[in-house]
N, C-alpha and C. Protein backbone atom coordinates (compact mmCIF):
# COMPACT_ATOMS: atom_id res chain seq x y z
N UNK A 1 98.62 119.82 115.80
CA UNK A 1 98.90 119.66 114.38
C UNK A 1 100.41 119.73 114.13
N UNK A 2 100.86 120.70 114.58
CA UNK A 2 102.23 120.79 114.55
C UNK A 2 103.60 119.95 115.25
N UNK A 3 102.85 119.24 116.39
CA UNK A 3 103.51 118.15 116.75
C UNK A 3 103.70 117.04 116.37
N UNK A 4 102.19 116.57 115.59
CA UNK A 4 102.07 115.15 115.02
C UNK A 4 102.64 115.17 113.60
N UNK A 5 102.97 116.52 113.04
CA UNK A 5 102.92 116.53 111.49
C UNK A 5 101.48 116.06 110.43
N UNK A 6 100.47 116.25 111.17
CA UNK A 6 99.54 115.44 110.54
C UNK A 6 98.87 117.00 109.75
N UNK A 7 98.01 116.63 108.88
CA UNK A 7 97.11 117.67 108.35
C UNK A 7 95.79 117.52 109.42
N UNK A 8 95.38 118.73 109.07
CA UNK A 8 93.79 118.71 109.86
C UNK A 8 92.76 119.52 109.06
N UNK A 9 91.47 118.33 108.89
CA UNK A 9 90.73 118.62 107.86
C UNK A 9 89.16 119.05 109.18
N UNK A 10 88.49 119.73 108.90
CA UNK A 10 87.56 120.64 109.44
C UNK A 10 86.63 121.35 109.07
N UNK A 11 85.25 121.39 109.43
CA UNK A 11 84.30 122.76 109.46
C UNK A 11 84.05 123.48 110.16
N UNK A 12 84.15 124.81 109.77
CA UNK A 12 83.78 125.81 110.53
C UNK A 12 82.90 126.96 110.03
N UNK A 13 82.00 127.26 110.70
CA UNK A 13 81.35 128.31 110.07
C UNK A 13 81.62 129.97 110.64
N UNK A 14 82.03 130.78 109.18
CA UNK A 14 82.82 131.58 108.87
C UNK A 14 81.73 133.25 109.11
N UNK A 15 81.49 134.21 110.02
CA UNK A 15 80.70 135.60 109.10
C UNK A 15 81.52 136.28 108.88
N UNK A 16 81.19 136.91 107.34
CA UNK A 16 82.43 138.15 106.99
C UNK A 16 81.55 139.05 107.33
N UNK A 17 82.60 140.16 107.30
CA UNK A 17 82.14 141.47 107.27
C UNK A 17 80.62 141.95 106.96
N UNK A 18 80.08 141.64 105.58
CA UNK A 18 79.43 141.97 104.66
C UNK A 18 78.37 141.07 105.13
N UNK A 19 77.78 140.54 106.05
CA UNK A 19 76.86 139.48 106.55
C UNK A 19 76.83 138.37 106.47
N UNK A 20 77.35 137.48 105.41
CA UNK A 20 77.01 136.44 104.59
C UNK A 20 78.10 135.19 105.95
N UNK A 21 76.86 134.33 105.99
CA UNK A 21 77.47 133.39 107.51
C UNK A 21 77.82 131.91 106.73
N UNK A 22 79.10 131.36 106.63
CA UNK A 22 79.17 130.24 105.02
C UNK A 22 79.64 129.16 106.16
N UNK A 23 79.52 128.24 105.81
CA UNK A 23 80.56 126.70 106.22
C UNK A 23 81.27 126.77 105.22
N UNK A 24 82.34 126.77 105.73
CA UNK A 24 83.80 126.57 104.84
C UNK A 24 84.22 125.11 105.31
N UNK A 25 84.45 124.34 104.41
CA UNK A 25 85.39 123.10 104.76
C UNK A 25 87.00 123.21 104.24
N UNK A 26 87.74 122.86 105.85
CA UNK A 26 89.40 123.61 105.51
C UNK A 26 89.91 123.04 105.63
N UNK A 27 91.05 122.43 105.09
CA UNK A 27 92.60 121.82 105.18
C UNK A 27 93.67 122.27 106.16
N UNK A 28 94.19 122.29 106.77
CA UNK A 28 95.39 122.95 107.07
C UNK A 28 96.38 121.89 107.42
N UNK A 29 97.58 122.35 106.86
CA UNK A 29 98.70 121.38 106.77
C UNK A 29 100.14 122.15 107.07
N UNK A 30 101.33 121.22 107.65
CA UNK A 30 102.71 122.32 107.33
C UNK A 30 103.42 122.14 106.50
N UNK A 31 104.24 122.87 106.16
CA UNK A 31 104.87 123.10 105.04
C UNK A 31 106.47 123.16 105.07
N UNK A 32 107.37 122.12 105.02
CA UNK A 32 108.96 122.28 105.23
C UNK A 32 109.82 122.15 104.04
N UNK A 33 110.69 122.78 104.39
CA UNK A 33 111.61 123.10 103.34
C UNK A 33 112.73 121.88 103.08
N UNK A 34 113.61 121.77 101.56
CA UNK A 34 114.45 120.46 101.21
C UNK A 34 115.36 119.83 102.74
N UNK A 35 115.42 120.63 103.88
CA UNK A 35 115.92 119.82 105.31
C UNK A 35 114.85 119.30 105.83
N UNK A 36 114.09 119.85 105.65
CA UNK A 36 112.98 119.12 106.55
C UNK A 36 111.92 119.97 107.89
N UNK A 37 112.29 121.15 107.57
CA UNK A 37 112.39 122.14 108.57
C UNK A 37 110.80 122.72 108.38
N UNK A 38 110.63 123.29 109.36
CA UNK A 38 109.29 124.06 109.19
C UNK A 38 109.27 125.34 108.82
N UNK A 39 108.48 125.37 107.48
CA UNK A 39 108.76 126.87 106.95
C UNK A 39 107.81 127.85 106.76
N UNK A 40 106.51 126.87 107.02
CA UNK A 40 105.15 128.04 107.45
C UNK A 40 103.85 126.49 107.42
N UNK A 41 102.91 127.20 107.22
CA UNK A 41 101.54 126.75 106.87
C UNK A 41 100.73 126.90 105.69
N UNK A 42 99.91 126.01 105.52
CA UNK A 42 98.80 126.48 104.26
C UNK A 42 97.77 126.36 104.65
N UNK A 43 96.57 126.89 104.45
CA UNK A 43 95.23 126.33 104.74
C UNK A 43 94.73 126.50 103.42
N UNK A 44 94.05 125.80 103.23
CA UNK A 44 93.03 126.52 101.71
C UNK A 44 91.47 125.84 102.09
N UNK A 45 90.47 126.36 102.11
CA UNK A 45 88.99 126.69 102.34
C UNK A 45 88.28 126.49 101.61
N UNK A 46 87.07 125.51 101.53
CA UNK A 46 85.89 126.22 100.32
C UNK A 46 84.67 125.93 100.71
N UNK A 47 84.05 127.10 100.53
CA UNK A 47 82.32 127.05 100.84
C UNK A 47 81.41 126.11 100.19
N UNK A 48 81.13 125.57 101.73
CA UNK A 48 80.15 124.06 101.22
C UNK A 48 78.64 124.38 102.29
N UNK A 49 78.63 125.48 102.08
CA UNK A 49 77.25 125.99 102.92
C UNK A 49 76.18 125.39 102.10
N UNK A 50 75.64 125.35 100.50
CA UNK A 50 75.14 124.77 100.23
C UNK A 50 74.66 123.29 99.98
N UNK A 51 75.72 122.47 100.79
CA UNK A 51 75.74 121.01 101.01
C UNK A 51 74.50 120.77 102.45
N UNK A 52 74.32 122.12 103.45
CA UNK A 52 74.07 121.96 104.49
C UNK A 52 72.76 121.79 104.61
């Protein structure tokens, strides 16, 4: 991901703590600053267990 600059879109299924076992569908992308530079990551997630 970090080589190509590309985003990467994905499922994975998630158990928390508390039992509950979800498919999350996730984004993750990088994130650079006004040079161009790499300045972290984002992911953001959302439960699509009920699609399944």
């Amino acid at each position: 991901m970090l080589i190509s600059r590309q985003s990467r879109r994905n499922d994975e299924w998630v158990d928390y703590p508390d039992g509950r076992h979800v498919l999350l569908d996730t984004l993750k992308t990088q994130l650079y600053d006004e040079n161009g530079e790499l300045c972290g990551l984002v992911g953001i997630s959302r439960d699509i267990t009920d699609r399944e």
